[in-house]
N, C-alpha and C. Protein backbone atom coordinates (compact mmCIF):
# COMPACT_ATOMS: atom_id res chain seq x y z
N UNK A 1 -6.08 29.19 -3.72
CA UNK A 1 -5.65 27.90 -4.18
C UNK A 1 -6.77 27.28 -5.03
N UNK A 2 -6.70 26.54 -6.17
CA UNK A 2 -6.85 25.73 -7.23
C UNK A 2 -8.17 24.86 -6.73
N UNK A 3 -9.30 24.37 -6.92
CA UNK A 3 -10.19 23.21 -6.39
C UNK A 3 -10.13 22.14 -7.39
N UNK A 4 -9.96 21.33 -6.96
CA UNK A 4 -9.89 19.62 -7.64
C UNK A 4 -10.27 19.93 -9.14
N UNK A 5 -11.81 20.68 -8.88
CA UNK A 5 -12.88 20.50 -10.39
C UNK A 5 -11.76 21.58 -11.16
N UNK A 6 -11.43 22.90 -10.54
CA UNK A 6 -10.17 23.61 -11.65
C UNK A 6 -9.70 23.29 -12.00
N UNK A 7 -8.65 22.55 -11.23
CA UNK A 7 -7.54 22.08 -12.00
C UNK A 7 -7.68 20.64 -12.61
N UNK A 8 -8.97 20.18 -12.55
CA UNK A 8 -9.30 19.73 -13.65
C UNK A 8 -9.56 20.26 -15.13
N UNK A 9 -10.29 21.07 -15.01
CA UNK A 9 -10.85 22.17 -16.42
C UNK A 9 -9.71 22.43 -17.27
N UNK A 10 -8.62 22.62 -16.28
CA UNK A 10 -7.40 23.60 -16.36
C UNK A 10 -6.06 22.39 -17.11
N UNK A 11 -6.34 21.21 -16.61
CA UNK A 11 -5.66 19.99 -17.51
C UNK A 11 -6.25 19.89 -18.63
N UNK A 12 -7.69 19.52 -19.19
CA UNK A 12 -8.68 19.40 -19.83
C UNK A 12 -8.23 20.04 -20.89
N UNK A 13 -8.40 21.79 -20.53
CA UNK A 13 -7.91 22.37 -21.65
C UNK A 13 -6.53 22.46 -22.17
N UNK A 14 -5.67 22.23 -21.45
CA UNK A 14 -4.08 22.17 -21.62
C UNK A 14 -4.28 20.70 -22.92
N UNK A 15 -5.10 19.47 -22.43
CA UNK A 15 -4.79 18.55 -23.09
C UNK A 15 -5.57 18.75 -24.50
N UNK A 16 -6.49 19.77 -24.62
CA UNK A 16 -7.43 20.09 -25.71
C UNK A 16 -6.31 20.52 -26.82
N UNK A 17 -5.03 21.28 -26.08
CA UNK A 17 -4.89 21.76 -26.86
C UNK A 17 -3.34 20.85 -27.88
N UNK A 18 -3.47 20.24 -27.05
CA UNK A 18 -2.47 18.73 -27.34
C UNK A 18 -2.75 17.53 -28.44
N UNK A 19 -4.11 17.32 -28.21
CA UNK A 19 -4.89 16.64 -28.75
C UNK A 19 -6.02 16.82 -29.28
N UNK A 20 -6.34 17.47 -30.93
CA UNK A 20 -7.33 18.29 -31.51
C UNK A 20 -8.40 17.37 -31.95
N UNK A 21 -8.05 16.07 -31.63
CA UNK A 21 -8.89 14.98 -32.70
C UNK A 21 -9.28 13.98 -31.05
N UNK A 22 -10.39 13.39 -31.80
CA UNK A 22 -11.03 12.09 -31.00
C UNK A 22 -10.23 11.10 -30.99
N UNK A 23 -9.40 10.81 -32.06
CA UNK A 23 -8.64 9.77 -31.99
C UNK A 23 -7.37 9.91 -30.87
N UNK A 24 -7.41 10.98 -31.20
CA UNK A 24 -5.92 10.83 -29.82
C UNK A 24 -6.38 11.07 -28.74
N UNK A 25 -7.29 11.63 -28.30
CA UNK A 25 -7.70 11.73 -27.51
C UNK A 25 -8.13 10.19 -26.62
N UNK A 26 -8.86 9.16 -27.94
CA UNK A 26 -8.68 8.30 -27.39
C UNK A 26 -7.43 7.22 -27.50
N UNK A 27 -6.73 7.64 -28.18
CA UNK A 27 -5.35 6.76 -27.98
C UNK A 27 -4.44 7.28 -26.36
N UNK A 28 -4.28 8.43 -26.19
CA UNK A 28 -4.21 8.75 -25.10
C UNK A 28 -5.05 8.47 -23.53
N UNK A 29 -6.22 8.45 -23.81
CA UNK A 29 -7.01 7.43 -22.71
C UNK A 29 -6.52 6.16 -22.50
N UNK A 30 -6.53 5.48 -23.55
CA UNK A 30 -6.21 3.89 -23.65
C UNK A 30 -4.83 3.63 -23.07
N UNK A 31 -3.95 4.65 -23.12
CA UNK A 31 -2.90 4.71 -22.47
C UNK A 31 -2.87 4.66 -21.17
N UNK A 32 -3.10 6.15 -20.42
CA UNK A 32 -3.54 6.17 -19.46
C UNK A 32 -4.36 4.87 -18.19
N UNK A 33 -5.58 4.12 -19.42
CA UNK A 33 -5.87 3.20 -18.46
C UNK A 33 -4.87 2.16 -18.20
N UNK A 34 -4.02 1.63 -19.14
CA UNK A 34 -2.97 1.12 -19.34
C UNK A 34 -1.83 1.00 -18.28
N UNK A 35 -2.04 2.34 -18.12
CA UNK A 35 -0.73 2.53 -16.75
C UNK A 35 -1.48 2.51 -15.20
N UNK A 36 -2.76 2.86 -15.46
CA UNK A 36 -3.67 2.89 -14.35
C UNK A 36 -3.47 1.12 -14.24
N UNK A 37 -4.11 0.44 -14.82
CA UNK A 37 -4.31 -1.15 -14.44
C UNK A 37 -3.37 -2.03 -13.98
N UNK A 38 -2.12 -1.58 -14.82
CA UNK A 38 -0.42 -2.05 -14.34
C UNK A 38 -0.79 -1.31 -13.29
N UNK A 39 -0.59 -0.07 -12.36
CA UNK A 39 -0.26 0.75 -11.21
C UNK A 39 -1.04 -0.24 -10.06
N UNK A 40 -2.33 -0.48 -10.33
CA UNK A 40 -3.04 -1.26 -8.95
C UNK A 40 -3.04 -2.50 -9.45
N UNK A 41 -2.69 -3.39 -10.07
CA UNK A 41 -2.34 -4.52 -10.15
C UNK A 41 -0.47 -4.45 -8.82
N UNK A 42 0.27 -3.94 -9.41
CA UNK A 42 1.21 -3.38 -8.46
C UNK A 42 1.06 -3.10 -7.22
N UNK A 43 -0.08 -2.30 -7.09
CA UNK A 43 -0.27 -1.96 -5.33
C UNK A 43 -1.02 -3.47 -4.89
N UNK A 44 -1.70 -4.35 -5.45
CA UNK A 44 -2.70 -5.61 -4.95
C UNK A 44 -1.09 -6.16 -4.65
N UNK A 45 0.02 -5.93 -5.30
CA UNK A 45 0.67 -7.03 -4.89
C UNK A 45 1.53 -6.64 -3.37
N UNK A 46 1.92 -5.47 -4.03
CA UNK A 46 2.26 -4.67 -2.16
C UNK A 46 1.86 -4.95 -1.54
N UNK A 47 0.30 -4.89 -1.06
CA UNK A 47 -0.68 -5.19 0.13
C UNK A 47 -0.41 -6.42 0.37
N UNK A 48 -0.49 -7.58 -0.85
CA UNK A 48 -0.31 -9.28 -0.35
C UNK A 48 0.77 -9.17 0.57
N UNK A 49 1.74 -8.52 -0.22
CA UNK A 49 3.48 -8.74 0.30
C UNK A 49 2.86 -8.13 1.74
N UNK A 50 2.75 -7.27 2.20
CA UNK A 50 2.55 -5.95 3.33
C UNK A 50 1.42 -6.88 4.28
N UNK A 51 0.74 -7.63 3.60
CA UNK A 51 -0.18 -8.57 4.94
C UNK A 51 0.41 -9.76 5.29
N UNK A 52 1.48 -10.71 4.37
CA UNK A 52 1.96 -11.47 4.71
C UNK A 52 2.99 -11.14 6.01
N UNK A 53 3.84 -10.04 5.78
CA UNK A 53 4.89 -9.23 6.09
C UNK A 53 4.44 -9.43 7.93
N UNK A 54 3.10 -8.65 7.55
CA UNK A 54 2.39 -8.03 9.20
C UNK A 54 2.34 -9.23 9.85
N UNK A 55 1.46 -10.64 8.97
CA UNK A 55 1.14 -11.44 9.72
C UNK A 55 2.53 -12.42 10.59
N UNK A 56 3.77 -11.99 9.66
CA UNK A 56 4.90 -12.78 10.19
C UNK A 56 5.25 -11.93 11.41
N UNK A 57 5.71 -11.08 10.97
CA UNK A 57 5.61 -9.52 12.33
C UNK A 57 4.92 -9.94 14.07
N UNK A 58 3.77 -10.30 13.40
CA UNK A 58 2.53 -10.51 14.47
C UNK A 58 3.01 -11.79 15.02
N UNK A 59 3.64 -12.95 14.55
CA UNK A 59 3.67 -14.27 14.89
C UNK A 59 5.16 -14.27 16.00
N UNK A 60 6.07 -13.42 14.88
CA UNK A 60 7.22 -13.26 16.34
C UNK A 60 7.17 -12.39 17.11
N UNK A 61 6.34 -11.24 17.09
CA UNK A 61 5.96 -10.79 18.52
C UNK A 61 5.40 -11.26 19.63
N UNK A 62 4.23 -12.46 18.94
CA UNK A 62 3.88 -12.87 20.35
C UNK A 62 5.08 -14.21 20.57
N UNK A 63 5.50 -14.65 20.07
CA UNK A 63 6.86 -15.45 20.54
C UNK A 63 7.47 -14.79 21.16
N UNK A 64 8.14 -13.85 20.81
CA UNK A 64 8.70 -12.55 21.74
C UNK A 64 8.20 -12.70 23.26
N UNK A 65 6.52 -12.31 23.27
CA UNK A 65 6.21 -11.99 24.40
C UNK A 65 6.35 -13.56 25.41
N UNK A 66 5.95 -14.68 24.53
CA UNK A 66 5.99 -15.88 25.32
C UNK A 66 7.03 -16.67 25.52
N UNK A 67 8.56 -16.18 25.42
CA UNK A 67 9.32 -16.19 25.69
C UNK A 67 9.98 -15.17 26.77
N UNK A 68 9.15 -14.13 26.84
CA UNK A 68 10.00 -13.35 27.93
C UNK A 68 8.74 -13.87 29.37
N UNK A 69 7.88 -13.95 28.97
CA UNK A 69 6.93 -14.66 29.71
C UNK A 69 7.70 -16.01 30.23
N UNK A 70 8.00 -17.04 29.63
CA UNK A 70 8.51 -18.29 30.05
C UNK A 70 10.03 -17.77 30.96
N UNK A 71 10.19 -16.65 30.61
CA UNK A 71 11.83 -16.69 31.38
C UNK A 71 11.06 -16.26 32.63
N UNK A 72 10.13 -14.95 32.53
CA UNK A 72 9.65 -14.79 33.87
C UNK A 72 9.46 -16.11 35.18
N UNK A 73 9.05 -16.60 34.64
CA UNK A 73 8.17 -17.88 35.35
C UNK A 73 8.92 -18.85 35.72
N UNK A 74 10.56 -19.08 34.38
CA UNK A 74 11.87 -19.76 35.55
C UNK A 74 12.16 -19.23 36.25
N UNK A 75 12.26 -17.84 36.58
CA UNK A 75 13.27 -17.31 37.87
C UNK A 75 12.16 -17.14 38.63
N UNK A 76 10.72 -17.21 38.60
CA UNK A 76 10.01 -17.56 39.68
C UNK A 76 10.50 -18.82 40.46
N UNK A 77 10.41 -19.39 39.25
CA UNK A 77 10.43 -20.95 39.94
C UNK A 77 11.25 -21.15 40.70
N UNK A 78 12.94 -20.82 40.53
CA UNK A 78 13.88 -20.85 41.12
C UNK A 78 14.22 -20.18 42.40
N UNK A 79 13.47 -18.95 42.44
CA UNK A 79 12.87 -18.38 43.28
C UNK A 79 11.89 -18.80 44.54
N UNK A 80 11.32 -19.91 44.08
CA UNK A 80 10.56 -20.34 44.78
C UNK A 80 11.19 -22.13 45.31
N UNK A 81 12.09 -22.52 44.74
CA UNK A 81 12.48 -23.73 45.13
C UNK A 81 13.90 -23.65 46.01
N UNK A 82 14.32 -22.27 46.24
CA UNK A 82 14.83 -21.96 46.86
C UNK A 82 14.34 -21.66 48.49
């Protein structure tokens, strides 16, 4: 199997042979970063969305729990005033 740095070499030259000049070479970079900066601008917003998400997650679970907690503690009670 292939190591990272190969199939680097191995794009490299595929794109050498795509692009014979500096100029496209760098018009093609400029691209590339292009879609790179849109791509994690995109994921920063996932994560916001994905921590807001968790932190709501997190807020009705423990409601969850302090509600099954509070029921516990009526049928104690009733339990006990009996």
């Amino acid at each position: 199997m292939a190591t990272k740095q190969e199939k680097t070499e191995s794009l490299a030259h595929s794109i050498l042979d795509h692009f014979s000049t500096m100029e496209g070479l760098n018009e093609r970079t400029k691209n590339v970063l292009n879609k790179v900066g849109t791509l994690n601008y995109r994921k920063q917003q996932h994560q916001q969305e994905l921590y807001k998400i968790e932190s709501q997650l997190q807020t009705q679970q423990a409601l969850l729990e302090a509600l099954s907690l509070a029921k516990l503690m009526l049928i104690d009670k009733g339990k006990q005033e009996k």
